[in-house]
Protein backbone atom coordinates (compact mmCIF):
# COMPACT_ATOMS: atom_id res chain seq x y z
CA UNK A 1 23.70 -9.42 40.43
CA UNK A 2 27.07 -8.40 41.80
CA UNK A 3 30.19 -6.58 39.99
CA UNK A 4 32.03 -9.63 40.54
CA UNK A 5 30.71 -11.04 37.45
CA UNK A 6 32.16 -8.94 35.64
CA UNK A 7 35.68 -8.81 36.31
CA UNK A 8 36.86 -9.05 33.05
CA UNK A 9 35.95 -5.88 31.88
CA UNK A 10 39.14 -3.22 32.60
CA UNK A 11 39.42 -1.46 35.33
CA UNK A 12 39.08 1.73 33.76
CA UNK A 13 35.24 1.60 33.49
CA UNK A 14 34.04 2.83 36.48
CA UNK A 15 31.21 1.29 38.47
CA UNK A 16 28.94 3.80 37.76
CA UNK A 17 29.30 3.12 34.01
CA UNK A 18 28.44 -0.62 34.88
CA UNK A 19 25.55 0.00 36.74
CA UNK A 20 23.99 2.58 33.96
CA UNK A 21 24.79 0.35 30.77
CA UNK A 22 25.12 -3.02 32.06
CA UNK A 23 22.57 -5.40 30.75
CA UNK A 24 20.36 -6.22 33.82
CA UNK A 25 21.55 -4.31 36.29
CA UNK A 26 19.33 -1.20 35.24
CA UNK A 27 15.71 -2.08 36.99
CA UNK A 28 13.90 1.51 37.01
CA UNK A 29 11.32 2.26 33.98
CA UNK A 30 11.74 5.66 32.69
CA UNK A 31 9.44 8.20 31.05
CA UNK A 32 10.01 9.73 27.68
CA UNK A 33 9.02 13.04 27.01
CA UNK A 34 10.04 13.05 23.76
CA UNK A 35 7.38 13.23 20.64
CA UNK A 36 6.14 10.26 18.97
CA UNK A 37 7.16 11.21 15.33
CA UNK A 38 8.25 15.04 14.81
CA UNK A 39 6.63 14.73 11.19
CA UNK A 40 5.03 17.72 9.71
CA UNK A 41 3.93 16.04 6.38
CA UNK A 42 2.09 12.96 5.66
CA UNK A 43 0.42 11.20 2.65
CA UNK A 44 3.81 12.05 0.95
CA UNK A 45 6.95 10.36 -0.67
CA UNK A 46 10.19 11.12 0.85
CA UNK A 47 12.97 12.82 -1.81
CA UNK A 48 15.49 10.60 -2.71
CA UNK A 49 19.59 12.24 -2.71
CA UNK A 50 19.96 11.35 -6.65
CA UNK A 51 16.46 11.33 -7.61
CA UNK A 52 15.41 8.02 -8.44
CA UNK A 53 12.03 7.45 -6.77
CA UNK A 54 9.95 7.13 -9.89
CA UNK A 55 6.51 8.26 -8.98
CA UNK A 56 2.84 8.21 -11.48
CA UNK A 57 0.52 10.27 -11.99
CA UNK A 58 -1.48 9.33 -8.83
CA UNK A 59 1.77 8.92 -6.66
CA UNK A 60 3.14 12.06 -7.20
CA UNK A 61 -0.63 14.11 -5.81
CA UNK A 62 -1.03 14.33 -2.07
CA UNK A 63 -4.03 12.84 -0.81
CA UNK A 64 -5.60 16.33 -0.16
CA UNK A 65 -5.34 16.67 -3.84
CA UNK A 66 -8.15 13.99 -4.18
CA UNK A 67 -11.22 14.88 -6.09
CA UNK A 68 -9.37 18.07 -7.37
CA UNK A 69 -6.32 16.16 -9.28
CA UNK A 70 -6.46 12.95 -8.62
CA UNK A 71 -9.65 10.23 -8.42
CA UNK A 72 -10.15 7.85 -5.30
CA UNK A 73 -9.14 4.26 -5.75
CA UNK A 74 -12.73 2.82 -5.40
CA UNK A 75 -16.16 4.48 -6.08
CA UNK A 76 -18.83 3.16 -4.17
CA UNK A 77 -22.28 4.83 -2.49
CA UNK A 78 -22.52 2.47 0.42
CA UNK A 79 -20.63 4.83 2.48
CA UNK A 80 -23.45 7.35 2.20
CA UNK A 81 -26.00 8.18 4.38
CA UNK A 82 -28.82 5.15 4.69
CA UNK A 83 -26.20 3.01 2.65
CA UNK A 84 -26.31 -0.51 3.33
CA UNK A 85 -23.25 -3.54 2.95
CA UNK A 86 -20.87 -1.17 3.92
CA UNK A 87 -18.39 -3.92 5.92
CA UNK A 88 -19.33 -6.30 3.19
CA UNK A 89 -17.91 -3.44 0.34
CA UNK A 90 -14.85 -2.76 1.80
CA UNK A 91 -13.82 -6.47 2.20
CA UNK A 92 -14.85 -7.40 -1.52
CA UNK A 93 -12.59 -4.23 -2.89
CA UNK A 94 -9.92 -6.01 -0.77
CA UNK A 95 -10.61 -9.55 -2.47
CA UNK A 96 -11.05 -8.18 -6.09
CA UNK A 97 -7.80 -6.20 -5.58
CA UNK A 98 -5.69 -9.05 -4.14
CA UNK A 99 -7.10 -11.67 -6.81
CA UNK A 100 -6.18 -9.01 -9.55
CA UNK A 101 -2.78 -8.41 -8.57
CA UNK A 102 -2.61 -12.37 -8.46
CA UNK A 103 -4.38 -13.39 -11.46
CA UNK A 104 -2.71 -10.76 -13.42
CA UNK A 105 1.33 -11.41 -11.40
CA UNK A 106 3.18 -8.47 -12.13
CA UNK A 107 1.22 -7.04 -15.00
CA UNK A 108 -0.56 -4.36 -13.48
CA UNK A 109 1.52 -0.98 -13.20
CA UNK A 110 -1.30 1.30 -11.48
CA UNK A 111 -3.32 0.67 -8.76
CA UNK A 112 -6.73 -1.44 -9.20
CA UNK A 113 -9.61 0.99 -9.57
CA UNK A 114 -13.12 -0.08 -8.32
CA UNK A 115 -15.81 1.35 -9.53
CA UNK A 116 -19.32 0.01 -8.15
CA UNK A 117 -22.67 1.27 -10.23
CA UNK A 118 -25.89 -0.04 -9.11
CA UNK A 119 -25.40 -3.18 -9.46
CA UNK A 120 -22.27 -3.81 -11.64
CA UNK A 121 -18.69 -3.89 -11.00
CA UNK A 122 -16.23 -1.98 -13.31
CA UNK A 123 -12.72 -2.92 -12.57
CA UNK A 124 -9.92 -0.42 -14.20
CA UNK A 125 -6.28 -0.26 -14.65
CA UNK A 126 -2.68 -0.08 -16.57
CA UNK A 127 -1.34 -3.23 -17.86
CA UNK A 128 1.68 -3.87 -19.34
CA UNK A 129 1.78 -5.81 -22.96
CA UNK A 130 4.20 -8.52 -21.66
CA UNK A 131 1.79 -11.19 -22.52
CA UNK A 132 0.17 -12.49 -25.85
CA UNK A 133 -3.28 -11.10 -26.52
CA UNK A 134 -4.69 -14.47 -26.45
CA UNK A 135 -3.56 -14.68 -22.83
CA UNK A 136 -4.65 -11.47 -22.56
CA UNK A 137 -8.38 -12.22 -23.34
CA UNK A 138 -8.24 -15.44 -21.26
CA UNK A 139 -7.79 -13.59 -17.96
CA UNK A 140 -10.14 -10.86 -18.30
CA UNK A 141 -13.25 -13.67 -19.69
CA UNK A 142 -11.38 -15.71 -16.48
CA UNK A 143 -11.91 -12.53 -14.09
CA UNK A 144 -15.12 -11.45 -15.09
CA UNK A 145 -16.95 -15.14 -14.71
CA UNK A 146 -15.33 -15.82 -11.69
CA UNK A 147 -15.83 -12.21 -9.72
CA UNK A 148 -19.46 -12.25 -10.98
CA UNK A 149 -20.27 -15.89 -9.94
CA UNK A 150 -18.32 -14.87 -6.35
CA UNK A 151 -20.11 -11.28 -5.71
CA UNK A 152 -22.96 -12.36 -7.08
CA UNK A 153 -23.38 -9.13 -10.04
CA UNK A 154 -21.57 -8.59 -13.10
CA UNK A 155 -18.32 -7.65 -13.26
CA UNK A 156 -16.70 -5.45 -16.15
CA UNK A 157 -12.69 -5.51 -16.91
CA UNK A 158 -11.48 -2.30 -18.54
CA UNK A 159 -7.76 -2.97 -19.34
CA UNK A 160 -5.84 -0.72 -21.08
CA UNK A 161 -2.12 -1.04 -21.79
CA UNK A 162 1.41 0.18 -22.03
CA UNK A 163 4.33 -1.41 -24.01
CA UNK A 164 6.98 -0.20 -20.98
CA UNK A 165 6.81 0.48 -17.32
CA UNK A 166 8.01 3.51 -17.71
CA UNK A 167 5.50 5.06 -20.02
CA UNK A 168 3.61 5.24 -16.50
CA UNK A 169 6.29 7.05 -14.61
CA UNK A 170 5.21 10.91 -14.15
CA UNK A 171 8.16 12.20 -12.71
CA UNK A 172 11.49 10.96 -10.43
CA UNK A 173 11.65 12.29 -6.71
């Protein structure tokens, strides 16, 4: 590609600008030397300017806080030395937890907690009171019978809930 394509551009931009900047004229790869990401934190929540992040309890813990402040998300001993269906355990935590967050839409304001003993499933977590209690019943009967005929064990719902979001919020960042 010549510069006589471009002779609409002004004069005053010289050709070395063109041949830098120009789209297709620059044909040699470059290295960067730059780092990747110049983070020195992870696992946290960036500070908003006016402080309006809300955070919970959980949230607001770094992860190296877990089993000191805060509890892990699913409790399971197939991870363990010997322990078997380990694939299989991780893939039904992530089918319980996507059919609770879309049995219950929008109810749930903390994260699903999965708690495997022996043989039974306990499923945990913060709901708010937006429905009637009749509703209420109906989807935890409708949870239990289905995740026990689908995983093959019984399943236990422990619900507890909040009137407001915001009873969950631990602090703003």
């Amino acid at each position: 590609m010549s510069l006589s394509h471009f002779k609409h551009i002004p004069k005053a931009w010289t050709n070395q600008w063109l041949l830098r900047n120009a789209v297709g004229l620059q044909s040699t790869c470059g290295l960067h030397t730059t780092p990747a990401a110049c983070k020195v934190q992870s696992g946290r929540y960036k500070v908003t300017t006016d402080r309006s992040r809300p955070l919970t309890y959980e949230m607001a813990n770094q992860p190296c806080q877990i089993a000191h402040r805060k509890s892990w998300n699913t409790w399971n001993t197939t991870s363990l030395l010997d322990g078997q269906r380990e694939p299989e355990t991780v893939v039904e935590d992530i089918f319980i937890r996507k059919f609770m967050n879309g049995t219950w839409h929008d109810l749930f304001v903390s994260e699903v907690i999965i708690k495997r003993q022996h043989n039974m499933i306990r499923i945990a977590g913060i709901v708010q009171q937006r429905i009637a209690a009749r509703k209420m019943y109906f989807l935890i009967g409708y949870c239990e019978e289905l995740l026990s005929y689908w995983l093959k064990c019984p399943v236990k719902l422990e619900i507890q809930t909040v009137t407001d979001k915001k009873s969950v919020i631990y602090k703003y960042i």
